[in-house]
Protein backbone atom coordinates (compact mmCIF):
# COMPACT_ATOMS: atom_id res chain seq x y z
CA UNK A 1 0.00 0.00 0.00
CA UNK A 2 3.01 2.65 0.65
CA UNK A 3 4.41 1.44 -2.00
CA UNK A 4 1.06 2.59 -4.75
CA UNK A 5 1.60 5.73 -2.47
CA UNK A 6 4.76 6.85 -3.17
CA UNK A 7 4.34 6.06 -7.09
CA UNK A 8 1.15 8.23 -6.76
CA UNK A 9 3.29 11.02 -5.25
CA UNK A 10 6.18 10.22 -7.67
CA UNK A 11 4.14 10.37 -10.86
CA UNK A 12 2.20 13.90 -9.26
CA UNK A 13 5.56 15.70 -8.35
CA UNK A 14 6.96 14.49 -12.13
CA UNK A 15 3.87 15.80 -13.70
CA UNK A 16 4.11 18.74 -12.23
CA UNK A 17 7.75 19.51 -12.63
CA UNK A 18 7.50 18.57 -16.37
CA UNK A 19 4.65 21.18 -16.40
CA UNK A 20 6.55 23.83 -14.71
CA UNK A 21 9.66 23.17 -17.08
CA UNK A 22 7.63 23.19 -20.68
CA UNK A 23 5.19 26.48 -19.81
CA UNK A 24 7.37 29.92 -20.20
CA UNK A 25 7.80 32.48 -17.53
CA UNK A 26 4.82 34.99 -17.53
CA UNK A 27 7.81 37.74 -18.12
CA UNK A 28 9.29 36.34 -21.25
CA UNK A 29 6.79 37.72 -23.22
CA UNK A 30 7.78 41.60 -22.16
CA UNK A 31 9.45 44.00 -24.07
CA UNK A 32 11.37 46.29 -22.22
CA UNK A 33 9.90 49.53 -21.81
CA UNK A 34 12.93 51.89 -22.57
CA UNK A 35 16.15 51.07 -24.17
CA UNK A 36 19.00 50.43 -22.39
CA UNK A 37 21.24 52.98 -21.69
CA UNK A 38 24.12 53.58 -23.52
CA UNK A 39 27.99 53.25 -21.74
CA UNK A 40 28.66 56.86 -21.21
CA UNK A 41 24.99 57.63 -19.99
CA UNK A 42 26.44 55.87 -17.17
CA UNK A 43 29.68 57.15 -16.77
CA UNK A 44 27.97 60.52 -16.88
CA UNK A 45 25.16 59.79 -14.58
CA UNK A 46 28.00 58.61 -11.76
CA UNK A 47 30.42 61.66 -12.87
CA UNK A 48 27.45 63.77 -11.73
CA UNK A 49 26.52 61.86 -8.93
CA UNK A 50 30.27 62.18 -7.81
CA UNK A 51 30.62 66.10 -8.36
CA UNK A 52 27.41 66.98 -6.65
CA UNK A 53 25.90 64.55 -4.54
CA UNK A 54 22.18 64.79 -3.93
CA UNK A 55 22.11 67.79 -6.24
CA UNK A 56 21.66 68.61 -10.34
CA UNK A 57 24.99 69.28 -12.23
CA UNK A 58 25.19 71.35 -14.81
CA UNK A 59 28.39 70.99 -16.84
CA UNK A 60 29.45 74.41 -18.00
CA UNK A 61 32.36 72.76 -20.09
CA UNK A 62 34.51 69.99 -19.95
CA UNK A 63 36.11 70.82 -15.92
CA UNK A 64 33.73 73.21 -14.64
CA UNK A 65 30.62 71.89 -13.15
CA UNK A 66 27.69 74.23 -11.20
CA UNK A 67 26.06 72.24 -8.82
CA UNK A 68 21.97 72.99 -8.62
CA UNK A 69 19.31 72.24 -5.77
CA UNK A 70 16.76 69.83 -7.01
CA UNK A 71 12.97 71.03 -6.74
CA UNK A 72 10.98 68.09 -4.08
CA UNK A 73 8.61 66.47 -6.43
């Protein structure tokens, strides 16, 4: 009798995982919403996090850089 039982169990739990490996993640199907950023997008974004942190920074030219108070949204 334990013995049906555990095949019972076996053959539910292998079912089951077969299911779960032949259906596709519900995020597959997603497009991302926004391109992804390009390399020096991101080495400008941490440049400006570096020169004025928790502020704007506005680049006047290549070395000068004017730090700005962000408005609370």
């Amino acid at each position: 009798m334990t013995k049906a039982l555990y095949a019972i169990a076996l053959a539910i739990l292998s079912v089951t995982l077969l299911l779960l490996w032949v259906t596709p993640p519900a995020q597959a199907d997603e497009e991302p919403a926004e391109p992804p950023a390009p390399a020096g997008a991101i080495r400008m974004a941490a440049r400006d996090a570096f020169a004025c942190p928790g502020m704007h920074a506005e680049w006047l030219d290549k070395k000068t850089v004017q730090c700005l108070k962000q408005k609370p949204e």
